[in-house]
PDB file of N, CA and C in Angstrom:
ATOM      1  N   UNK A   1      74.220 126.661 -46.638  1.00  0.00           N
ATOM      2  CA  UNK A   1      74.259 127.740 -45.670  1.00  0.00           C
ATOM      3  C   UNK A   1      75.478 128.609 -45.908  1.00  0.00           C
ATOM      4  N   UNK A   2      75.468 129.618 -45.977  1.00  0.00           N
ATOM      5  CA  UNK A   2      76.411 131.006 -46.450  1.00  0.00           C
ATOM      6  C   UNK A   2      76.166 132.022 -45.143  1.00  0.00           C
ATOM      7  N   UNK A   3      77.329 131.616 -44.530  1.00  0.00           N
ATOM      8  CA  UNK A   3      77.590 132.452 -43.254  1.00  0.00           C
ATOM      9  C   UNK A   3      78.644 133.673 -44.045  1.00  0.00           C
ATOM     10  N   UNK A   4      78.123 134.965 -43.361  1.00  0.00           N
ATOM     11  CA  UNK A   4      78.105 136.686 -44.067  1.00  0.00           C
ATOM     12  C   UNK A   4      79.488 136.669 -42.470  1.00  0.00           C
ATOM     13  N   UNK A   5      80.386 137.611 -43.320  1.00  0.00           N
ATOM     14  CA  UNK A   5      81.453 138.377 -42.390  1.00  0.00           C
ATOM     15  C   UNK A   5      80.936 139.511 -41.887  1.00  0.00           C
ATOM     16  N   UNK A   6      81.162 139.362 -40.200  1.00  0.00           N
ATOM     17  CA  UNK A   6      80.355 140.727 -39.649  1.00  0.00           C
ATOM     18  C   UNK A   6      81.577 141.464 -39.686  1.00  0.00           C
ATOM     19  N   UNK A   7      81.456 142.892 -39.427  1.00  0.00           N
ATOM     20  CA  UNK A   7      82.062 143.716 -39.051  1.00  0.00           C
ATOM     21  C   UNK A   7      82.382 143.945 -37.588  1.00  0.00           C
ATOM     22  N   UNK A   8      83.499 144.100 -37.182  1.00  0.00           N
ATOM     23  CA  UNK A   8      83.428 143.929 -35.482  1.00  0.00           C
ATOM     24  C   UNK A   8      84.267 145.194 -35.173  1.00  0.00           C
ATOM     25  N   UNK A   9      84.398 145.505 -34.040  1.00  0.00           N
ATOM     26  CA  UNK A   9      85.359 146.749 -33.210  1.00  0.00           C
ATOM     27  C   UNK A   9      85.491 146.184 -32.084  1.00  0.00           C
ATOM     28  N   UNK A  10      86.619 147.100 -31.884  1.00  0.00           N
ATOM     29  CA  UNK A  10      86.702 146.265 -30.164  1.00  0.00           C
ATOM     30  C   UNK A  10      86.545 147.794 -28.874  1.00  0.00           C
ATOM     31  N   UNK A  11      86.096 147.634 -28.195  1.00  0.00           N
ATOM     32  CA  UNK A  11      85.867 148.784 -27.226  1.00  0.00           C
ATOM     33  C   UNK A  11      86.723 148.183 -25.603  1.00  0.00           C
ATOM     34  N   UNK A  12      87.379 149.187 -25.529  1.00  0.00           N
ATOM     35  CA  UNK A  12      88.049 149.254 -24.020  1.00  0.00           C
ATOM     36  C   UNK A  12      87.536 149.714 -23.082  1.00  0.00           C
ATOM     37  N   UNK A  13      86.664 148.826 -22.178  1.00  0.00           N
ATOM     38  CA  UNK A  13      86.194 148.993 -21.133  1.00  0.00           C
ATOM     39  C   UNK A  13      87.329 148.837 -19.857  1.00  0.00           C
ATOM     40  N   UNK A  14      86.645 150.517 -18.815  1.00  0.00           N
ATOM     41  CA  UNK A  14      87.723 150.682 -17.730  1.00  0.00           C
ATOM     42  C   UNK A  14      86.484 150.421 -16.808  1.00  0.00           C
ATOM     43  N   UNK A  15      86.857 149.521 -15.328  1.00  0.00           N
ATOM     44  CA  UNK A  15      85.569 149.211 -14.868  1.00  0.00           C
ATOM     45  C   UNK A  15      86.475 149.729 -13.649  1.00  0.00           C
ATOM     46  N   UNK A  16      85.256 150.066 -12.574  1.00  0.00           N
ATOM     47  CA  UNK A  16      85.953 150.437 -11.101  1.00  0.00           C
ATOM     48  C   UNK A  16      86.508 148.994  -9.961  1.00  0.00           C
ATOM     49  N   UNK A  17      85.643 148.138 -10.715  1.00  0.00           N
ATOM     50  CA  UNK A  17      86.163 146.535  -9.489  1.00  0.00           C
ATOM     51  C   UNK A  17      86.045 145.507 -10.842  1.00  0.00           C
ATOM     52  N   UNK A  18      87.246 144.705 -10.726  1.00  0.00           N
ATOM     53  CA  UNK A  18      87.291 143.598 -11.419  1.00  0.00           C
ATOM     54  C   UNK A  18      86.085 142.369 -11.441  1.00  0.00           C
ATOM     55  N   UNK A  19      85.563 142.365 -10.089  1.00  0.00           N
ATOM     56  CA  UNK A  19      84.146 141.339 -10.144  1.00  0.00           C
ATOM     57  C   UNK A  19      83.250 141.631 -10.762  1.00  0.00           C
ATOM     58  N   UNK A  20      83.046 142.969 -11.719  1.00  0.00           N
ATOM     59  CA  UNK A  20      81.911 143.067 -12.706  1.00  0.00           C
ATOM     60  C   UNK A  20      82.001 143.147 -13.972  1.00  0.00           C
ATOM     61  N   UNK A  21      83.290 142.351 -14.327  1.00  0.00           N
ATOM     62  CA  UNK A  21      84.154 142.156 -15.933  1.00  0.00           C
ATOM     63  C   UNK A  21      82.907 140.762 -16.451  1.00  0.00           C
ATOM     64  N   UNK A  22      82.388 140.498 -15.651  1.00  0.00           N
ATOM     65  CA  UNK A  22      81.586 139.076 -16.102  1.00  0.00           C
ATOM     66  C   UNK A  22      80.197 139.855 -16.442  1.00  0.00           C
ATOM     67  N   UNK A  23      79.599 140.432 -15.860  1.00  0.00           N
ATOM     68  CA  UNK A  23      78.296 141.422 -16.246  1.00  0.00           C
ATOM     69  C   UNK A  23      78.226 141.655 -17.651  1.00  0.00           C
ATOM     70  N   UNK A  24      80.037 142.359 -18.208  1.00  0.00           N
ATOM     71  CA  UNK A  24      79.692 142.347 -19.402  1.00  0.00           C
ATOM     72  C   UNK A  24      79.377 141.459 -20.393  1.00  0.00           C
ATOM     73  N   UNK A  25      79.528 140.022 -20.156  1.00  0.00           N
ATOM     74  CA  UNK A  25      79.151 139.106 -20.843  1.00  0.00           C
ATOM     75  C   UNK A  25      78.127 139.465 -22.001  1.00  0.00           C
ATOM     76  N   UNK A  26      77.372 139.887 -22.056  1.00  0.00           N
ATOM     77  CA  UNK A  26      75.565 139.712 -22.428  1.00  0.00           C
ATOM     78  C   UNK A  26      76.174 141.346 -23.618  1.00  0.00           C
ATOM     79  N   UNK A  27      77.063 142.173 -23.747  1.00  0.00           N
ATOM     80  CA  UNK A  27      77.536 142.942 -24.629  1.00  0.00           C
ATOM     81  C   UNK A  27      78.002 142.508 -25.476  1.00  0.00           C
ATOM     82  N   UNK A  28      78.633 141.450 -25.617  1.00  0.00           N
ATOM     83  CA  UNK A  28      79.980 141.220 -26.515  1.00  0.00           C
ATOM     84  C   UNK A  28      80.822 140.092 -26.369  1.00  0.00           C
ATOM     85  N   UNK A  29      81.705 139.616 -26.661  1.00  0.00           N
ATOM     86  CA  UNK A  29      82.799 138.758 -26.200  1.00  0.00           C
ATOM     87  C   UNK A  29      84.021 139.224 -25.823  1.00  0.00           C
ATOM     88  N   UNK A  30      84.063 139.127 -24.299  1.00  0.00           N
ATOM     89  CA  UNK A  30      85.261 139.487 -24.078  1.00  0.00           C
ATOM     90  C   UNK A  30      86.362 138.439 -24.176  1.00  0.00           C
ATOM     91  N   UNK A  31      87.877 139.527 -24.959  1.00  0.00           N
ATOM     92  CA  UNK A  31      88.939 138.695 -25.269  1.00  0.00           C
ATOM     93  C   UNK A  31      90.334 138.876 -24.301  1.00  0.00           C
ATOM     94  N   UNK A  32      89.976 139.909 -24.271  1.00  0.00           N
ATOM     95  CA  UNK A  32      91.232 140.362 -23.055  1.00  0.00           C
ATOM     96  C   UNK A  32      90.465 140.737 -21.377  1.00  0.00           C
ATOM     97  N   UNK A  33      91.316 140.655 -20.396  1.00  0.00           N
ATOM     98  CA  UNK A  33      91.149 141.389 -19.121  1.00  0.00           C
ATOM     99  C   UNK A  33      92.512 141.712 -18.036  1.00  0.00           C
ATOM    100  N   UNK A  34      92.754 142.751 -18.163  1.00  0.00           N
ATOM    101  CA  UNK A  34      93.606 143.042 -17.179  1.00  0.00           C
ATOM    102  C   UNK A  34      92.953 143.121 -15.472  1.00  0.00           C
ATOM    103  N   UNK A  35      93.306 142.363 -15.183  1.00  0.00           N
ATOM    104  CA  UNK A  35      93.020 142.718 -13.906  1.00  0.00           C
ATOM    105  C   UNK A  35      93.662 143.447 -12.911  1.00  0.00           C
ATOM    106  N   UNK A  36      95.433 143.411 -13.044  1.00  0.00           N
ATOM    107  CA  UNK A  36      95.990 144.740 -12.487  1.00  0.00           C
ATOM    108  C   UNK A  36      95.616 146.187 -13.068  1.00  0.00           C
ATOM    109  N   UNK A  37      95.361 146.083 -14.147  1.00  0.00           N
ATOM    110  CA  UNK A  37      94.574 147.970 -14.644  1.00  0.00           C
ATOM    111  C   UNK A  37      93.272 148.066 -14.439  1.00  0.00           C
ATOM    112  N   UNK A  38      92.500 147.039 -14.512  1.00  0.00           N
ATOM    113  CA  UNK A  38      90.940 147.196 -14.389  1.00  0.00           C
ATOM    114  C   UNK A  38      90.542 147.150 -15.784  1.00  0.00           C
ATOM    115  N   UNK A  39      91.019 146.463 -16.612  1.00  0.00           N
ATOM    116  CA  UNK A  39      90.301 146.662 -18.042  1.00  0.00           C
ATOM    117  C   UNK A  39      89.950 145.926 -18.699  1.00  0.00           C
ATOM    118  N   UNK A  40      88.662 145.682 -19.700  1.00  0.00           N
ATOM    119  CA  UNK A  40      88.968 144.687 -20.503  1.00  0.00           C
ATOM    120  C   UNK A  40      88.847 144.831 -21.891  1.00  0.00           C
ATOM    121  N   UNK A  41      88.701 144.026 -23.058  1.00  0.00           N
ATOM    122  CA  UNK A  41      88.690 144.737 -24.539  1.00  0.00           C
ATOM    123  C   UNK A  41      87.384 143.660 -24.497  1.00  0.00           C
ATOM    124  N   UNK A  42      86.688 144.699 -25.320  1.00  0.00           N
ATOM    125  CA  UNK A  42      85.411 143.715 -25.802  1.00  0.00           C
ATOM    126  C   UNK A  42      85.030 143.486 -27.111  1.00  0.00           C
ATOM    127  N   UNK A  43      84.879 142.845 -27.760  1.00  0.00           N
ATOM    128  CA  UNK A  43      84.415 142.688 -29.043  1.00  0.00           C
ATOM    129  C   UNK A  43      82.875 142.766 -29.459  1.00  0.00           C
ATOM    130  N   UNK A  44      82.327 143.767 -30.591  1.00  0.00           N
ATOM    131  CA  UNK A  44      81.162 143.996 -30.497  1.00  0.00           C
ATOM    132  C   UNK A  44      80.790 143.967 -31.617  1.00  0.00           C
ATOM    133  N   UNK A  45      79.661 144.120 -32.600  1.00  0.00           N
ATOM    134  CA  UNK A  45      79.402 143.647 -34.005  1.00  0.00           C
ATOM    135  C   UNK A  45      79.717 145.515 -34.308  1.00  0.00           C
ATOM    136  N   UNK A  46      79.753 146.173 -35.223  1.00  0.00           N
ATOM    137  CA  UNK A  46      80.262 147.367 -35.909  1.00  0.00           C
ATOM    138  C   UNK A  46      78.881 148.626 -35.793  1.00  0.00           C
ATOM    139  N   UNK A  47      77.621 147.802 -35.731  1.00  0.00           N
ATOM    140  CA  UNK A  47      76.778 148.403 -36.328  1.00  0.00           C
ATOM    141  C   UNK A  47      75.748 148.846 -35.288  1.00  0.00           C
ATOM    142  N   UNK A  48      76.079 148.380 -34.202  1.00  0.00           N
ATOM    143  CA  UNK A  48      75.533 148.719 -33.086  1.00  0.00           C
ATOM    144  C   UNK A  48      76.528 149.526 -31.981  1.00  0.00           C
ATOM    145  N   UNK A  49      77.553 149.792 -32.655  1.00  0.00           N
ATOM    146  CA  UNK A  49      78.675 150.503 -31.239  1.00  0.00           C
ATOM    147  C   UNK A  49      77.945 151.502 -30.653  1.00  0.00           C
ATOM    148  N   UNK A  50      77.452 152.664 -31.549  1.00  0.00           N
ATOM    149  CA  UNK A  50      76.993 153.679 -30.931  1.00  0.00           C
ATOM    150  C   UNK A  50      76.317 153.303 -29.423  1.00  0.00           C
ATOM    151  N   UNK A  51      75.098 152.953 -29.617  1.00  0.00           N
ATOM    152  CA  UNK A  51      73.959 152.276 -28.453  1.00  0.00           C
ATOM    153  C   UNK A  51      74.631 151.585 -27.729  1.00  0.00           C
ATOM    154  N   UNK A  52      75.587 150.702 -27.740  1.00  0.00           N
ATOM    155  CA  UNK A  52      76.141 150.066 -26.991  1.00  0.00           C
ATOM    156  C   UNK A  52      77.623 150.707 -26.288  1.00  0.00           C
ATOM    157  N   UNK A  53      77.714 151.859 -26.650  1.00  0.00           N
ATOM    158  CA  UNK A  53      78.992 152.387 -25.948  1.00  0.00           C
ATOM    159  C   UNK A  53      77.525 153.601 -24.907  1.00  0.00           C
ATOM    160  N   UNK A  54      76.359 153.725 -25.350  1.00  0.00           N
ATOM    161  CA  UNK A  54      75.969 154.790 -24.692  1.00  0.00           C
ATOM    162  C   UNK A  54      75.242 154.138 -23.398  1.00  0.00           C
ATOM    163  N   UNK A  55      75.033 153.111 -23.939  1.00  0.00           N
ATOM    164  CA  UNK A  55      74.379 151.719 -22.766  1.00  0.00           C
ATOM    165  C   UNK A  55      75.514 151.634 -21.828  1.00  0.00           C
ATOM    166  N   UNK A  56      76.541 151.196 -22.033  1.00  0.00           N
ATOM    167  CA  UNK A  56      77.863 150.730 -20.950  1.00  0.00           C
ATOM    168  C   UNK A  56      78.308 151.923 -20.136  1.00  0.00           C
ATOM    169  N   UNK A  57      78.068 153.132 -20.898  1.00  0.00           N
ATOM    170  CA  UNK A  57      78.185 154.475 -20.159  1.00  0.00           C
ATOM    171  C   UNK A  57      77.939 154.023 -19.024  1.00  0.00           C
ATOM    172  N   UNK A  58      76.018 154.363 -18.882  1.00  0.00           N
ATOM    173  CA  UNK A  58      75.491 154.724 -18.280  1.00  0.00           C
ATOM    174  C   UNK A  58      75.285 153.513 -17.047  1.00  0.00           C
ATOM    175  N   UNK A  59      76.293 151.847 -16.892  1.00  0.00           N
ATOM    176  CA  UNK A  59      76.193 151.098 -16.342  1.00  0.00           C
ATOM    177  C   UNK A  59      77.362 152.165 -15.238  1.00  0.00           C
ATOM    178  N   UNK A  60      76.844 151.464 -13.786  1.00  0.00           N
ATOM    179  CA  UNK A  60      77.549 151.927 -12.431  1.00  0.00           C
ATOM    180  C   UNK A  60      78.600 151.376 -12.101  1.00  0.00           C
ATOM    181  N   UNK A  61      79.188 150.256 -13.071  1.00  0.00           N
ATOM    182  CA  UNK A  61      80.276 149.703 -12.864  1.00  0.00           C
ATOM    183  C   UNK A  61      81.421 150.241 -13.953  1.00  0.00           C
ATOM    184  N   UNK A  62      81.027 150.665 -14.877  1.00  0.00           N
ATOM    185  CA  UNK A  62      82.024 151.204 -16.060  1.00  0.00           C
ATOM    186  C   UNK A  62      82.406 152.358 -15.580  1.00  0.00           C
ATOM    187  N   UNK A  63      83.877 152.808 -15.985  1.00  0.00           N
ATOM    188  CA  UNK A  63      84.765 154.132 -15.337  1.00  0.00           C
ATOM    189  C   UNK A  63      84.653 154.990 -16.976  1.00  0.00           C
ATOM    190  N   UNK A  64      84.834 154.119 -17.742  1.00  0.00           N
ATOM    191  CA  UNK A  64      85.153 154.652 -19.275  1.00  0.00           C
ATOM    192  C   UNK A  64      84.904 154.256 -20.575  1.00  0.00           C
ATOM    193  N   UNK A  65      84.614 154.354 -21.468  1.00  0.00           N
ATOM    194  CA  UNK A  65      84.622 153.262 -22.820  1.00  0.00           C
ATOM    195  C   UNK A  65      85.146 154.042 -23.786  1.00  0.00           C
ATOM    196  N   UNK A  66      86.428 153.566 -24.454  1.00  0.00           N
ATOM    197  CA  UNK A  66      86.863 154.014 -25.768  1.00  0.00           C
ATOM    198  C   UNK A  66      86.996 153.080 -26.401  1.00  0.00           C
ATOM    199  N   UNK A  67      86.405 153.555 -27.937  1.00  0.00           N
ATOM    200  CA  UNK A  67      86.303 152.479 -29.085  1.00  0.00           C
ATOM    201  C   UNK A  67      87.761 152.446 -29.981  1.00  0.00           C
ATOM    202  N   UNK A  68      87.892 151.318 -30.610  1.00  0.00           N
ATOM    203  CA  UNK A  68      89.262 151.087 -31.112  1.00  0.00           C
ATOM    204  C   UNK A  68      88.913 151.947 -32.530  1.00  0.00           C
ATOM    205  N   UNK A  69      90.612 152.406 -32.699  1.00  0.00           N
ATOM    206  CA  UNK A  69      90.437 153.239 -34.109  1.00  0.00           C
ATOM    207  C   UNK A  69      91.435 152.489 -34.971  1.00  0.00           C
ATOM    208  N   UNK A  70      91.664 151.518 -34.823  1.00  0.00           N
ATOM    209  CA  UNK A  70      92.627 150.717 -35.751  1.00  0.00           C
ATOM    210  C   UNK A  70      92.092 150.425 -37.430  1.00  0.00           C
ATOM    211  N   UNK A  71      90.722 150.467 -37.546  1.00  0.00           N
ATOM    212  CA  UNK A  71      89.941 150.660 -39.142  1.00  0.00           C
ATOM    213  C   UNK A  71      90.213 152.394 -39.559  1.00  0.00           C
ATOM    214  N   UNK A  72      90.465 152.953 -39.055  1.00  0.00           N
ATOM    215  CA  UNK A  72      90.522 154.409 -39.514  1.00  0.00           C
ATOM    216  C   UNK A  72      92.376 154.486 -39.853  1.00  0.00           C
ATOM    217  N   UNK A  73      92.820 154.005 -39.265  1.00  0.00           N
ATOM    218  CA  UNK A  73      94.472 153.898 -39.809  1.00  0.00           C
ATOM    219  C   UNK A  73      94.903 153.924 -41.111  1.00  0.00           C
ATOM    220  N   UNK A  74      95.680 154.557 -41.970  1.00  0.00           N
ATOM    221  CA  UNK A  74      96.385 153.962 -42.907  1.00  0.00           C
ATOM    222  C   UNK A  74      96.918 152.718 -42.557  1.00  0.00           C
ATOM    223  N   UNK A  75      96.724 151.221 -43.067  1.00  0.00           N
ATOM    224  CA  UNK A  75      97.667 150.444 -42.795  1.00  0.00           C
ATOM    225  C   UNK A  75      98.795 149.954 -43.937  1.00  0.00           C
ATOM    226  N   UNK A  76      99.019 151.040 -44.907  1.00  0.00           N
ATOM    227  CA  UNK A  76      99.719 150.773 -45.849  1.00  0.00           C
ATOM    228  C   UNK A  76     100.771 151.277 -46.477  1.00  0.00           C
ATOM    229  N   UNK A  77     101.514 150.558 -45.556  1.00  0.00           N
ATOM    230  CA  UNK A  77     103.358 150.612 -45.441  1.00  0.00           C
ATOM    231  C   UNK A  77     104.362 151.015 -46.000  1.00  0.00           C
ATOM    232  N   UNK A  78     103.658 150.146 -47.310  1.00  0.00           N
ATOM    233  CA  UNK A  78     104.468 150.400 -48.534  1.00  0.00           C
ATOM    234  C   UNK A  78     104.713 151.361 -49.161  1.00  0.00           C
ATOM    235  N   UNK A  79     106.129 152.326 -49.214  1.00  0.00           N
ATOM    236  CA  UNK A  79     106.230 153.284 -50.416  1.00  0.00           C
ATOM    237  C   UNK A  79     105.911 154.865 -49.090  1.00  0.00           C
ATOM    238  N   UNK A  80     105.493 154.552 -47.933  1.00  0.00           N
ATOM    239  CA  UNK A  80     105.391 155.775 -46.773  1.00  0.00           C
ATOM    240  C   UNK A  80     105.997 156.797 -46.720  1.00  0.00           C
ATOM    241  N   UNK A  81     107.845 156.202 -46.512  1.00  0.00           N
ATOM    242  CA  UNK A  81     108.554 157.356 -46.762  1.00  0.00           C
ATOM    243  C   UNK A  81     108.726 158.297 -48.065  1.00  0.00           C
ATOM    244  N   UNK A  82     108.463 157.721 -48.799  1.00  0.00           N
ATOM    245  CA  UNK A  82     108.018 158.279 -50.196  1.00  0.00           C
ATOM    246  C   UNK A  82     106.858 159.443 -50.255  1.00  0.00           C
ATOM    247  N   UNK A  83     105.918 159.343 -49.514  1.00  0.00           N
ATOM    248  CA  UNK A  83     104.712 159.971 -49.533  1.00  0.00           C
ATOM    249  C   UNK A  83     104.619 160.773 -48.468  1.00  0.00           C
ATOM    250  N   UNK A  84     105.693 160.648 -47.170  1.00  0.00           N
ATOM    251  CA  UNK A  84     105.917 161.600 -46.264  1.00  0.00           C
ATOM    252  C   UNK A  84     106.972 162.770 -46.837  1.00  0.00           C
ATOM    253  N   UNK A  85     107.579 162.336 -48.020  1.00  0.00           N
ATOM    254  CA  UNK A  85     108.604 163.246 -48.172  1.00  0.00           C
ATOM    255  C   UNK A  85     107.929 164.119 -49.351  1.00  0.00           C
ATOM    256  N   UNK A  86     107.240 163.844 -50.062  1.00  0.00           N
ATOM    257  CA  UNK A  86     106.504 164.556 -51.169  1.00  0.00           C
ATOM    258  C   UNK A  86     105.452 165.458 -50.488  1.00  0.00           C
ATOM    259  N   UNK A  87     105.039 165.209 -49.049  1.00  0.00           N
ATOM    260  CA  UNK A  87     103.965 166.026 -48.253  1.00  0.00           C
ATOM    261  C   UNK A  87     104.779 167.099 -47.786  1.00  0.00           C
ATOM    262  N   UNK A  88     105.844 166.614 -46.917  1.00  0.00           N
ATOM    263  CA  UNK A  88     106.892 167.577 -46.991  1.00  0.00           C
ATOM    264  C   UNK A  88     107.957 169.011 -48.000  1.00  0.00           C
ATOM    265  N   UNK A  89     107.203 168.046 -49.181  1.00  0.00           N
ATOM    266  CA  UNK A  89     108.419 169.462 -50.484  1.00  0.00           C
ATOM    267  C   UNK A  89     107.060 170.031 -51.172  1.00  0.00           C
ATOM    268  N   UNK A  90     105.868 169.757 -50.868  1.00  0.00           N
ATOM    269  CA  UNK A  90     105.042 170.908 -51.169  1.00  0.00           C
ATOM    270  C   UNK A  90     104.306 171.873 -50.381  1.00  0.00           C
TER     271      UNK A  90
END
């Protein structure tokens, strides 16, 4: 058996009452919850965000949903100031 690496994102759900952070269950796995802000982070497979951020919309308990942009980042450190300063002298 050859278990495949999914692709995941995480989406920040803002809900109006903390008693319907469990509803989301059946979306995703939730890993975080603030309960003094009202929020929680959810984890979702990559390939379905769209439908599933347009689904949570339209639930009466969600205030908001923004998806994480941490895959769109440069995360590569190395050699930066180097490449900020060469953007800079042309």
């Amino acid at each position: 058996m050859s278990f495949e690496k999914q692709e995941r994102i995480s989406l920040t759900v803002y809900l109006h009452y903390n008693r319907d952070a469990r509803k989301l269950n059946q979306y995703g796995d939730i890993i975080y919850h603030s309960r003094r802000l009202r929020y929680l982070l959810l984890y979702v497979n990559r390939e379905n965000v769209d439908s599933l951020i347009a689904s949570l919309k339209k639930e009466k308990f969600v205030k908001k949903v923004i998806p994480s942009y941490l895959k769109e980042l440069d995360t590569n450190f190395v050699g930066i100031l180097w490449r900020e300063e060469e953007k800079n002298s042309i």
